[in-house]
Protein backbone atom coordinates (compact mmCIF):
# COMPACT_ATOMS: atom_id res chain seq x y z
CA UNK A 1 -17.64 -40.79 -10.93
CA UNK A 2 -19.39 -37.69 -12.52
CA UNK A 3 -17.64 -35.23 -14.36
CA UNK A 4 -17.90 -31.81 -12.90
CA UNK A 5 -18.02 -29.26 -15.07
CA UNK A 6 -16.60 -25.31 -14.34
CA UNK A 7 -18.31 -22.64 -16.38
CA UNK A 8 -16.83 -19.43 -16.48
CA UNK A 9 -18.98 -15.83 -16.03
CA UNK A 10 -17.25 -13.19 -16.86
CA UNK A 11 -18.95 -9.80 -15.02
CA UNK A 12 -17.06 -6.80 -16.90
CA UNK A 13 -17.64 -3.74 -15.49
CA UNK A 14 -19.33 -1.51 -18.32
CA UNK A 15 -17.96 2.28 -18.22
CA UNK A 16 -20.66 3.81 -20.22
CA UNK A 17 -23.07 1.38 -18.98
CA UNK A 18 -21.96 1.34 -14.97
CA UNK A 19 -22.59 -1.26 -14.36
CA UNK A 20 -21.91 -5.31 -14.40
CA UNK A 21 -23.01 -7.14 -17.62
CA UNK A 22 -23.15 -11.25 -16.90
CA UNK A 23 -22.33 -12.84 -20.14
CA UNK A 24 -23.17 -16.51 -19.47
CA UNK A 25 -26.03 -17.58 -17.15
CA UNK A 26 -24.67 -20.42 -15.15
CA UNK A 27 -26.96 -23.19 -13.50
CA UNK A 28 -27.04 -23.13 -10.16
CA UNK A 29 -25.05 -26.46 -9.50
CA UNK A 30 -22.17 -25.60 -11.52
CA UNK A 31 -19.01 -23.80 -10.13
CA UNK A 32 -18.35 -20.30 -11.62
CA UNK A 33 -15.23 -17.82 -12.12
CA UNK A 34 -16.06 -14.81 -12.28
CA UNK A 35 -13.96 -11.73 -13.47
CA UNK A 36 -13.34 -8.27 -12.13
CA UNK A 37 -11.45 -5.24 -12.48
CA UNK A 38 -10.55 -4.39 -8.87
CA UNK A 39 -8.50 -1.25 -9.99
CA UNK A 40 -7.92 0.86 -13.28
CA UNK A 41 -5.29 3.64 -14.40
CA UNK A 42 -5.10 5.15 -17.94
CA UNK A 43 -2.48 2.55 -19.02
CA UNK A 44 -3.65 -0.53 -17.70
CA UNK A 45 -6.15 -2.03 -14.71
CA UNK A 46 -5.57 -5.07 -11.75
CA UNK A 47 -7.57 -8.04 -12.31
CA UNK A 48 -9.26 -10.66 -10.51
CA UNK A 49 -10.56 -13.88 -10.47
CA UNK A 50 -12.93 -15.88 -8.69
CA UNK A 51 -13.30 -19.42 -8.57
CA UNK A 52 -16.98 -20.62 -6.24
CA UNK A 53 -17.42 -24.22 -6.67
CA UNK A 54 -21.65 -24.26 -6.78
CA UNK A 55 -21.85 -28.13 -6.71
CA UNK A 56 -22.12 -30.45 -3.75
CA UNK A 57 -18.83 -32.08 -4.18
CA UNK A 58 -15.49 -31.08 -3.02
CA UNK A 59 -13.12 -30.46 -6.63
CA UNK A 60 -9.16 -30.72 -5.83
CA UNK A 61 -8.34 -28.31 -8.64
CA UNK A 62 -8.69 -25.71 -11.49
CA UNK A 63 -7.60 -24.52 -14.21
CA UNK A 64 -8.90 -20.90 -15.64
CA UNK A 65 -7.22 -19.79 -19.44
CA UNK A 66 -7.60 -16.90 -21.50
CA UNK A 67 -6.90 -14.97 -24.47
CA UNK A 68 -5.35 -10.96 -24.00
CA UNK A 69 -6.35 -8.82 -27.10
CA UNK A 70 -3.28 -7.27 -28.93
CA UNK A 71 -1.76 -4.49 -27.36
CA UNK A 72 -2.24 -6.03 -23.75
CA UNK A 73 -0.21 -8.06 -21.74
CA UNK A 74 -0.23 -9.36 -17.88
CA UNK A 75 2.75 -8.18 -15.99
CA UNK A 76 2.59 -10.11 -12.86
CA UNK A 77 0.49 -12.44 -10.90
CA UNK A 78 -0.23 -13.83 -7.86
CA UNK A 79 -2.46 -16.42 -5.89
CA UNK A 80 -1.99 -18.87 -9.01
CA UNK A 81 0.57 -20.38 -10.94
CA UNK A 82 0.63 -18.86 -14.57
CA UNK A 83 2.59 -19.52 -18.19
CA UNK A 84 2.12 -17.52 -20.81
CA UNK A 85 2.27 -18.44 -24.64
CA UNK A 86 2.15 -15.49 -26.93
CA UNK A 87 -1.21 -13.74 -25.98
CA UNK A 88 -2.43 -17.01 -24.77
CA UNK A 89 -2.52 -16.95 -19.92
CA UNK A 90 -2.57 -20.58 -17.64
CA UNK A 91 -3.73 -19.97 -14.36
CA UNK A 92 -3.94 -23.51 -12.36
CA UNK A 93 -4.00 -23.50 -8.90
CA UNK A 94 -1.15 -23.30 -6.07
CA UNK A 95 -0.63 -25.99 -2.95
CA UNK A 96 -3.08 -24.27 -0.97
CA UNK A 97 -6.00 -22.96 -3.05
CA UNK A 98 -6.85 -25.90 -5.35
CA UNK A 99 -8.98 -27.65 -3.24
CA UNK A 100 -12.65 -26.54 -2.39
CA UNK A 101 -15.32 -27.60 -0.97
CA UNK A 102 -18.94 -27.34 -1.42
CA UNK A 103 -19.78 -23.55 -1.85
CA UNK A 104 -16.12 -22.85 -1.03
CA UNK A 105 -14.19 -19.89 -3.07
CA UNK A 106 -10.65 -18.36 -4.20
CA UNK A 107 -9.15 -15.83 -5.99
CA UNK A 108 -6.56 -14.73 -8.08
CA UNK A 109 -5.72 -11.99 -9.40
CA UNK A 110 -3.12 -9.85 -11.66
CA UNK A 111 -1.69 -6.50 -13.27
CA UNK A 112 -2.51 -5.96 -16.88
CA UNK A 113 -0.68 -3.32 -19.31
CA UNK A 114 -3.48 -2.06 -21.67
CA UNK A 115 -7.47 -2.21 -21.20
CA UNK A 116 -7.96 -5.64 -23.25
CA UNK A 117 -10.21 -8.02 -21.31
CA UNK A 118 -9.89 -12.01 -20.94
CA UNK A 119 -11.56 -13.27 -24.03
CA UNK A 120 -11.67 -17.16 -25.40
CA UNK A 121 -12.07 -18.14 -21.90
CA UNK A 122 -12.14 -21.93 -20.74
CA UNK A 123 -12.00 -23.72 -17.56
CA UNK A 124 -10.83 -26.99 -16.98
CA UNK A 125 -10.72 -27.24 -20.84
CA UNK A 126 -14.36 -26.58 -21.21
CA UNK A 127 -15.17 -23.87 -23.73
CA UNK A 128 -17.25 -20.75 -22.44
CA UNK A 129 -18.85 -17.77 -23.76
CA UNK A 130 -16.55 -14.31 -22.67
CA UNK A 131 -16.41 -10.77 -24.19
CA UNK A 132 -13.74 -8.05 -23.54
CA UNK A 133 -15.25 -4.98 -21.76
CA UNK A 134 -13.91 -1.56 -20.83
CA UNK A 135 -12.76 -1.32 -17.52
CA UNK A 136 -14.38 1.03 -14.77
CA UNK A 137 -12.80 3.91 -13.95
CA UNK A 138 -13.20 3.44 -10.25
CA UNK A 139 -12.66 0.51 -7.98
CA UNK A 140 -15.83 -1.40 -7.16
CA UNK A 141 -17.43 -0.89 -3.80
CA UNK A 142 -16.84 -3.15 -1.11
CA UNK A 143 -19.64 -3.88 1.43
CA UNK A 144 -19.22 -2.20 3.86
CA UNK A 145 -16.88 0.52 2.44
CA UNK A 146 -13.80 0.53 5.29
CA UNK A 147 -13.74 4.32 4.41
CA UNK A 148 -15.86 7.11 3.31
CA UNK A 149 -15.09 7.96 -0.01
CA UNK A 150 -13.70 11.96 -0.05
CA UNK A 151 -15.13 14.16 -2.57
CA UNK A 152 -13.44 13.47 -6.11
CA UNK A 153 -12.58 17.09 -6.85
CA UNK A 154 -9.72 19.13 -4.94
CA UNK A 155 -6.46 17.50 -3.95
CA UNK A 156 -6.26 15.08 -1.10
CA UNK A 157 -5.76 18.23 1.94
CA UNK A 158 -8.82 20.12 0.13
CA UNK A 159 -10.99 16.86 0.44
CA UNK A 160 -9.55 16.00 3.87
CA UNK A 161 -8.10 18.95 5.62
CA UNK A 162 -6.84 18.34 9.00
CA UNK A 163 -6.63 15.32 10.10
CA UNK A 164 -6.99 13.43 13.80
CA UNK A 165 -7.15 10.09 15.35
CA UNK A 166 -10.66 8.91 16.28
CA UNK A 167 -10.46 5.15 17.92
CA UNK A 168 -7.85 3.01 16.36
CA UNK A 169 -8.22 5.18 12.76
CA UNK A 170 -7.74 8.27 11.37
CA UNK A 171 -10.54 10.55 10.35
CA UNK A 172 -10.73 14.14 8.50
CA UNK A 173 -12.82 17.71 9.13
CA UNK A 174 -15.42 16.07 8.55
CA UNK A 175 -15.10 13.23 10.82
CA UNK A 176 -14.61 10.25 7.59
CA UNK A 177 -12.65 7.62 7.97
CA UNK A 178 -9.13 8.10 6.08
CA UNK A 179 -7.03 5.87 4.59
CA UNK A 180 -4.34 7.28 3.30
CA UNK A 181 -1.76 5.87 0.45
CA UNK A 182 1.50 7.00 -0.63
CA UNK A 183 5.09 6.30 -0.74
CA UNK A 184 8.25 7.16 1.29
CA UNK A 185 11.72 8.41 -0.44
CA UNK A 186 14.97 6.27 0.28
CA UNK A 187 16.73 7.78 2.72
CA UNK A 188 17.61 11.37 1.74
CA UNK A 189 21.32 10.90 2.15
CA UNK A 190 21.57 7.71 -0.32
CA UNK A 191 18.81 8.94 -3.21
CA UNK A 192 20.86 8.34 -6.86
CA UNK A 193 18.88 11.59 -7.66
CA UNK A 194 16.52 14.11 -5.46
CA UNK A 195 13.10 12.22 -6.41
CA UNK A 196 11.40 13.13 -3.58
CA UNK A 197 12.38 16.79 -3.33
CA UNK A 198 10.35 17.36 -7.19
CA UNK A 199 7.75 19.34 -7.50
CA UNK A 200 6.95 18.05 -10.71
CA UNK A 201 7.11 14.06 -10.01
CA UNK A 202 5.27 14.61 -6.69
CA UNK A 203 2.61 16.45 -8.43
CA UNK A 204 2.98 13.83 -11.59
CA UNK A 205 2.57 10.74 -8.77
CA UNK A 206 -0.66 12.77 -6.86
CA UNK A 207 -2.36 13.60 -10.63
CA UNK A 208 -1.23 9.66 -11.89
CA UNK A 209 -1.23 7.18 -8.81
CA UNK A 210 -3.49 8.97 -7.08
CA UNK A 211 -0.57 9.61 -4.15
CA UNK A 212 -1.88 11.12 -1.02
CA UNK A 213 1.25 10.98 1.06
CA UNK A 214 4.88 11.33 0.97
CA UNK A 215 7.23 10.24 3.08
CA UNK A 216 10.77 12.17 3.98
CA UNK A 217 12.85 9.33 5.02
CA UNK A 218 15.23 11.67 6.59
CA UNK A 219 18.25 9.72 7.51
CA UNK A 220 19.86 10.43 10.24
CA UNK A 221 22.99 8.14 11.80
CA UNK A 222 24.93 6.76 8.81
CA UNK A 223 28.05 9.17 7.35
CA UNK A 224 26.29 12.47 5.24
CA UNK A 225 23.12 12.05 7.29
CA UNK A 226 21.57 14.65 9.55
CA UNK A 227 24.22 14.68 12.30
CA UNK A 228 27.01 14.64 10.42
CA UNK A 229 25.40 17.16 7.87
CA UNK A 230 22.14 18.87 9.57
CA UNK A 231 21.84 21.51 6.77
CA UNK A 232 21.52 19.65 4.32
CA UNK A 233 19.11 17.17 5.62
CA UNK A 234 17.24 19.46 6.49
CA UNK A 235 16.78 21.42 3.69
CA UNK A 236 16.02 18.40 1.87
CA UNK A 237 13.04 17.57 4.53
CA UNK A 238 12.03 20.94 4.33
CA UNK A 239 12.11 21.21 0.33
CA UNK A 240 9.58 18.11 0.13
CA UNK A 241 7.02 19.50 3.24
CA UNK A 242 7.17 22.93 1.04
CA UNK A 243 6.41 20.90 -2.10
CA UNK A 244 3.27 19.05 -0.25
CA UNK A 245 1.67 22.29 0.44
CA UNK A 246 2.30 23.26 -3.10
CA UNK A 247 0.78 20.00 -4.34
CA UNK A 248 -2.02 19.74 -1.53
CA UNK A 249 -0.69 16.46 -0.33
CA UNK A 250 0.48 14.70 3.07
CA UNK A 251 3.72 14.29 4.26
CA UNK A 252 5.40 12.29 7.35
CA UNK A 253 8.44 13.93 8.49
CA UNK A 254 10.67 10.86 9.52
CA UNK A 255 13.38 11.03 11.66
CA UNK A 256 14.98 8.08 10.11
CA UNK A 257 16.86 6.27 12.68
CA UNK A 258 17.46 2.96 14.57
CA UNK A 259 19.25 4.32 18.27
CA UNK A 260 17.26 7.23 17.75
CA UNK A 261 17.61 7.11 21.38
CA UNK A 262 20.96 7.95 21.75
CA UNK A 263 20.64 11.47 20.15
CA UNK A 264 17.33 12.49 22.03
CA UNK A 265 18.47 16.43 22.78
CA UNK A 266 19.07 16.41 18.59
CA UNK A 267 15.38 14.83 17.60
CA UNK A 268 13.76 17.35 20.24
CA UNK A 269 15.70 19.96 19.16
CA UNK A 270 14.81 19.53 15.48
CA UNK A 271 10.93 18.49 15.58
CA UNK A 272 10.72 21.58 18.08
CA UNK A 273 11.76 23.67 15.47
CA UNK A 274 9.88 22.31 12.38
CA UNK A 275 6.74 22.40 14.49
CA UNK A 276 7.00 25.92 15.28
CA UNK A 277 7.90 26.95 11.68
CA UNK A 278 5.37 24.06 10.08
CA UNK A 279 3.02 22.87 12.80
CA UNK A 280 0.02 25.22 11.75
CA UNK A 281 -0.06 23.44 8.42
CA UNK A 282 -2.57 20.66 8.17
CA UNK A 283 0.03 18.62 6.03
CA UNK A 284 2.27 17.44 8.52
CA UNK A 285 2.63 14.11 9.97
CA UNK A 286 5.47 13.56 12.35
CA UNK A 287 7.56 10.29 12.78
CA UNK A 288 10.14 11.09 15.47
CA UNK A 289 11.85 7.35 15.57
CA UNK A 290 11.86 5.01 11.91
CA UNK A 291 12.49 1.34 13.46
CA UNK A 292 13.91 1.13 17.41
CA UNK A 293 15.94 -2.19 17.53
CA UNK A 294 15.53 -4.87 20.23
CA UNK A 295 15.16 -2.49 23.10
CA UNK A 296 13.17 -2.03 25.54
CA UNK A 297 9.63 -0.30 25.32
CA UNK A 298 8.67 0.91 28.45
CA UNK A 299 12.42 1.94 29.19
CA UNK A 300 13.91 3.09 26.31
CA UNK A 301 11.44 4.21 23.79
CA UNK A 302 9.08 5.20 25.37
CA UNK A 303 10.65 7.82 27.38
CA UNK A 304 12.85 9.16 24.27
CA UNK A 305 8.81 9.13 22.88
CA UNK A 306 7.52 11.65 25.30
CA UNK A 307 10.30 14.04 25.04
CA UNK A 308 9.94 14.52 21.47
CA UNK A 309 6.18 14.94 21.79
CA UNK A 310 6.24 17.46 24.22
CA UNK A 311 8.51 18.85 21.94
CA UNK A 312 5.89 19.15 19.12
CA UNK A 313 3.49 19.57 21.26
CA UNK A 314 4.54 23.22 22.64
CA UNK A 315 4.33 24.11 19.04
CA UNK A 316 1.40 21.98 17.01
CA UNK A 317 -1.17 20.62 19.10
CA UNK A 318 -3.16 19.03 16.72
CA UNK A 319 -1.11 17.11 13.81
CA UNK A 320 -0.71 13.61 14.02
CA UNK A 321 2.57 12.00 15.43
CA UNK A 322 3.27 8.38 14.23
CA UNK A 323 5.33 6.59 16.91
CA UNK A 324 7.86 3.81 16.24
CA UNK A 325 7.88 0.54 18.26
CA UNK A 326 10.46 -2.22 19.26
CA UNK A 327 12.02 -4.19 16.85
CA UNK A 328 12.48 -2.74 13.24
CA UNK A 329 8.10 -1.54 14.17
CA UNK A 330 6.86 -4.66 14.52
CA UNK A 331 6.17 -5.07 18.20
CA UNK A 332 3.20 -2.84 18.36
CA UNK A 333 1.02 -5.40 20.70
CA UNK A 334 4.06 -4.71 23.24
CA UNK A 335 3.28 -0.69 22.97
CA UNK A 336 -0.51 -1.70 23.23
CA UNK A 337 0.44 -2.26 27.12
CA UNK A 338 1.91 0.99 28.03
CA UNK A 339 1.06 3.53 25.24
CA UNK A 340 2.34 7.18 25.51
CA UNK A 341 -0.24 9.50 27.24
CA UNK A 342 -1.59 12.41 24.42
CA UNK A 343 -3.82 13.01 21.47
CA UNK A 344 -3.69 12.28 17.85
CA UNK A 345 -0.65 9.70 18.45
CA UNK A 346 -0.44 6.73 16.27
CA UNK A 347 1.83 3.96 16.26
CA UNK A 348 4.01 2.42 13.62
CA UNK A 349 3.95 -1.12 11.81
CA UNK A 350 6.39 -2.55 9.31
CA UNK A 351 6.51 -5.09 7.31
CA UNK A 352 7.89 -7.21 4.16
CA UNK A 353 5.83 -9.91 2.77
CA UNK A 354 8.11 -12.39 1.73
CA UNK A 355 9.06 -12.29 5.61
CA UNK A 356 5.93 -11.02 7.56
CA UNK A 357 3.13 -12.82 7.47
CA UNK A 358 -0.19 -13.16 9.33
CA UNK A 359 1.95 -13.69 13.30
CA UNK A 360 2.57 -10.02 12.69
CA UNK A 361 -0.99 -9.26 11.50
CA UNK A 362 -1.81 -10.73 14.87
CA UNK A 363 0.34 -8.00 16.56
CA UNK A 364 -1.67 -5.45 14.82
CA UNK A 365 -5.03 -7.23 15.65
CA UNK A 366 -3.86 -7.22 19.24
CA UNK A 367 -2.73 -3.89 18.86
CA UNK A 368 -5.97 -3.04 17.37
CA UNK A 369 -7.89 -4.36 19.93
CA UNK A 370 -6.09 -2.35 22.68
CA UNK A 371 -7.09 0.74 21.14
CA UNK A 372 -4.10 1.38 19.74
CA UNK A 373 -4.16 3.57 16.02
CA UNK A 374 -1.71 2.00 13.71
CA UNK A 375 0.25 3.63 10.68
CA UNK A 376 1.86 1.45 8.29
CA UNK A 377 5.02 4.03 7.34
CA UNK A 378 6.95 1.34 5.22
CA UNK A 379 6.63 -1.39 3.92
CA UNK A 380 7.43 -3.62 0.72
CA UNK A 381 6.45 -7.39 -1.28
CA UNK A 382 9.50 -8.47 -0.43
CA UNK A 383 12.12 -9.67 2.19
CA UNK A 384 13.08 -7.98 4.95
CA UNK A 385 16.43 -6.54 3.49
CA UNK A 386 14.24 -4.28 0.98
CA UNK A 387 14.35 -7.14 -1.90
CA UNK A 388 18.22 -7.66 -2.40
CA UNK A 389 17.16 -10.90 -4.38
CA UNK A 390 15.27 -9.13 -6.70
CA UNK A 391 12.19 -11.48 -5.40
CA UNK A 392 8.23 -10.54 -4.97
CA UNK A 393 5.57 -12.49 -3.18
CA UNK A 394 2.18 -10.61 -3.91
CA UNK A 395 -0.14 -12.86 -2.69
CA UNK A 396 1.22 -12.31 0.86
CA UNK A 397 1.18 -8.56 -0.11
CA UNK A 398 -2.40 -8.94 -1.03
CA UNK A 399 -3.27 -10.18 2.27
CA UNK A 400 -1.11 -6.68 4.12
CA UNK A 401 -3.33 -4.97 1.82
CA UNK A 402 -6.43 -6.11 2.40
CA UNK A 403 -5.67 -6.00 6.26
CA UNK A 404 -5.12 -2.44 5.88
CA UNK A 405 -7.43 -1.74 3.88
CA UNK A 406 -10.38 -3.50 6.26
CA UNK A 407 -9.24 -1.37 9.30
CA UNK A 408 -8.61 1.38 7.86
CA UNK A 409 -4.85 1.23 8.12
CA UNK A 410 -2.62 4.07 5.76
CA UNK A 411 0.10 3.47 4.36
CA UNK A 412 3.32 4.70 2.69
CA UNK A 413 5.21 1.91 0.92
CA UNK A 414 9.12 1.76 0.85
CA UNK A 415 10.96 3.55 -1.40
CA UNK A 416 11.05 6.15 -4.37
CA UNK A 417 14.16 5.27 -6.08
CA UNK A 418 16.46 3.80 -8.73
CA UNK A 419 17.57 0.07 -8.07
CA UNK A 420 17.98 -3.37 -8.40
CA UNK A 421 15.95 -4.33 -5.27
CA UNK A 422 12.37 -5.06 -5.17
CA UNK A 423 11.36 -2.28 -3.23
CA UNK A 424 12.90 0.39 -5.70
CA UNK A 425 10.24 1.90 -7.41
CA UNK A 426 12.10 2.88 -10.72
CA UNK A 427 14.11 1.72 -13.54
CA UNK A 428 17.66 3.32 -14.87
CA UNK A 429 16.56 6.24 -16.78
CA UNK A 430 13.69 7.48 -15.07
CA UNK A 431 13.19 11.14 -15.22
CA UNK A 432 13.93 13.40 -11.92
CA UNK A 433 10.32 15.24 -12.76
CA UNK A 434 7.83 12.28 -13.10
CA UNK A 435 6.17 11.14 -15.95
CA UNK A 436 6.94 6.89 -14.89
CA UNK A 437 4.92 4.92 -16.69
CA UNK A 438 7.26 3.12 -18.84
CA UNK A 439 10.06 3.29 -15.64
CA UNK A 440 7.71 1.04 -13.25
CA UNK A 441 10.86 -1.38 -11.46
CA UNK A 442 9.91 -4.43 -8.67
CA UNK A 443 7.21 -4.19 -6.90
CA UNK A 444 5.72 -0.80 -8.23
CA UNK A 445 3.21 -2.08 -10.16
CA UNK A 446 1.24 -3.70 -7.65
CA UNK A 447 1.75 -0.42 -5.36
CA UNK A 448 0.90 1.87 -7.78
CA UNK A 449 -2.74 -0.71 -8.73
CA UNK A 450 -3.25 -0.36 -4.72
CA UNK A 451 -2.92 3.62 -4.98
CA UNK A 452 -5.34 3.83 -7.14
């Protein structure tokens, strides 16, 4: 049997240069891995790396290893199994990735701390010529781009303005395609410290992750929520839509409930009066209902739906309002067959990769397909429960993310606060006013690369 040999181009993105220097010409027959930068941030960049088998026999594994200069290290990883000695990174395959056929390809990819490139590359144990590079220091373009890119000066409601739903998207003044991409708080009455109402981090997170949207999780039924303490939760919602005009970002009001239904006159009563007071503002995204349980649609939410639209609407005619759907968001192909009658309404999915997986993408597709505009208001790389295990799964992350990202999906990803879950953003002793870098906790790290 022939030996079939791997050799490794690595394509680093040149930042004085822009543009993509090949290193090693490859024959044609031979497979290649080729590396990118998919993402970059002053303190580090996401990687990627993709295996093409070029010969005309089917291989039933790989094997890609590297060398990290000093000073940079790879925080986490996904689509591949990696160990790490000293500077030294293993990628080999996983169960369903190893094997490809003729002219077939995968991909993995992974976080890095620093701007060192792979260098002292091999392949299946045979030796290839890489170099370092510098990173870009903007994504590469995708073909076709699933957005328009905004201008690159002014803050995200100076580039965008207000914003509307055209089809199953959202679009700006100018009639782009938006994809927003942000975070939500924790809900307001169980933050260890008032995160989201800072000026200073939410300015910090716009100027350093490149945040376009915040999300007031504004609980609303537990004890020292909004009806049993209304002034408070609402000052807090209202400190955090004052601080997005100050900082020229988005922000989704969320009335952060799961009976929702049960305190109707309440929601109507309070988005009725935010969107006289706020509704002229271009910022303002309304989310009257977080996650309905197991109830019925058509029924149920539906009807509690329309009130509190007609509610805005007397008010704000124009701003989006993000509506959620049965069970926990999830069943938006069920919505799809009775939608509320209006404008600008969009509809909310939720998910949490180490539980949802491509079944729900199917909702959305279906969803999608109805003519339905979808919002993804939460979500997290973890299970359901917000990540009590402490556990990540990326690559089905990667997936959500790329699904958004090719329809054009924005999201805000769950939730801005100290913790040992997955899902919380920081570590003990991060600062109230920003400045996070060294306080990245869970899954940050891999929202904060998809920010960017």
């Amino acid at each position: 049997m022939r030996t079939l040999r791997l050799v490794t181009t690595l394509a680093v993105a040149g930042l004085l240069a822009g543009a993509v220097a090949t290193v090693a010409t490859t024959p044609a027959s031979a497979a290649t891995a080729v590396f990118s930068v998919t993402n970059t941030w002053g303190s580090g960049y996401q990687g990627q790396v993709t295996v093409t088998n070029n010969t005309s026999a089917q291989i039933s594994s790989w094997r890609v290893e590297f060398d990290l200069p000093a000073g940079s290290s790879i925080s986490q990883s996904w689509n591949a199994q990696q160990t790490t000695s000293g500077s030294h990174y293993v990628f080999s395959n996983v169960s369903w990735n190893g094997t490809l056929g003729a002219g077939a390809s995968t991909s993995f990819g992974f976080l890095v701390n620093g701007s060192g490139t792979p260098v002292n590359c091999t392949v299946n144990g045979d030796s290839v010529s890489c170099t370092g590079g510098t990173p870009p220091t903007t994504p590469p373009p995708t073909t076709p781009p699933p957005t328009t890119p905004p201008p690159s000066t002014g803050t995200p409601v100076e580039r965008h303005g207000q914003l509307r739903v055209c089809g199953t998207t959202m679009c700006d003044r100018s009639g782009a395609r938006v994809q927003l991409r942000g975070i939500s708080s924790m809900w307001l009455n169980w933050e260890t410290a008032p995160y989201a109402e800072n000026l200073s981090a939410l300015t910090w997170m716009r100027d350093n992750w490149n945040l376009q949207v915040i999300r007031a999780a504004m609980g609303v039924e537990p004890a020292g929520a909004y009806l049993s303490n209304p002034g408070k939760a609402r000052a807090q919602v209202e400190t955090i839509i004052n601080n997005a005009v100050s900082a020229g970002v988005y922000v989704i009001v969320d009335w952060h409930a799961h009976e929702a239904q049960n305190n109707q006159s309440q929601a109507v009563a309070f988005f009725g009066d935010l969107a006289r007071r706020y509704g002229h503002l271009p910022n303002v995204i309304w989310e009257p209902y977080n996650e309905p349980l197991q109830v019925s649609w058509t029924s149920v939410i539906k009807p509690y739906h329309q009130a509190v639209v007609a509610a805005i609407r007397a008010a704000d005619p124009d701003n989006i309002v993000v509506l959620g759907t049965p069970t926990w968001s999830q069943d938006v192909d069920v919505a799809a067959a009775s939608p509320v009658t209006g404008t600008n309404l969009m509809y909310t999915l939720h998910f949490y990769s180490c539980t949802h997986g491509a079944s729900l993408r199917a909702k959305g597709d279906a969803a999608i397909r109805a003519g339905l505009a979808l919002f993804v208001t939460e979500w997290g790389a973890s299970n359901a429960d917000g990540g009590l295990d402490g556990r990540a799964c990326l690559p089905e992350a990667q997936s959500w993310i790329d699904w958004m990202r090719a329809n054009g999906i924005s999201w805000t990803a769950w939730k801005l606060d100290v913790g040992t879950d997955t899902t919380n953003l920081l570590s003990p002793g991060a600062p109230v006013t920003g400045g996070w870098s060294n306080y990245l906790h869970g899954h940050a790290p891999f929202v904060v690369a998809n920010m960017r």
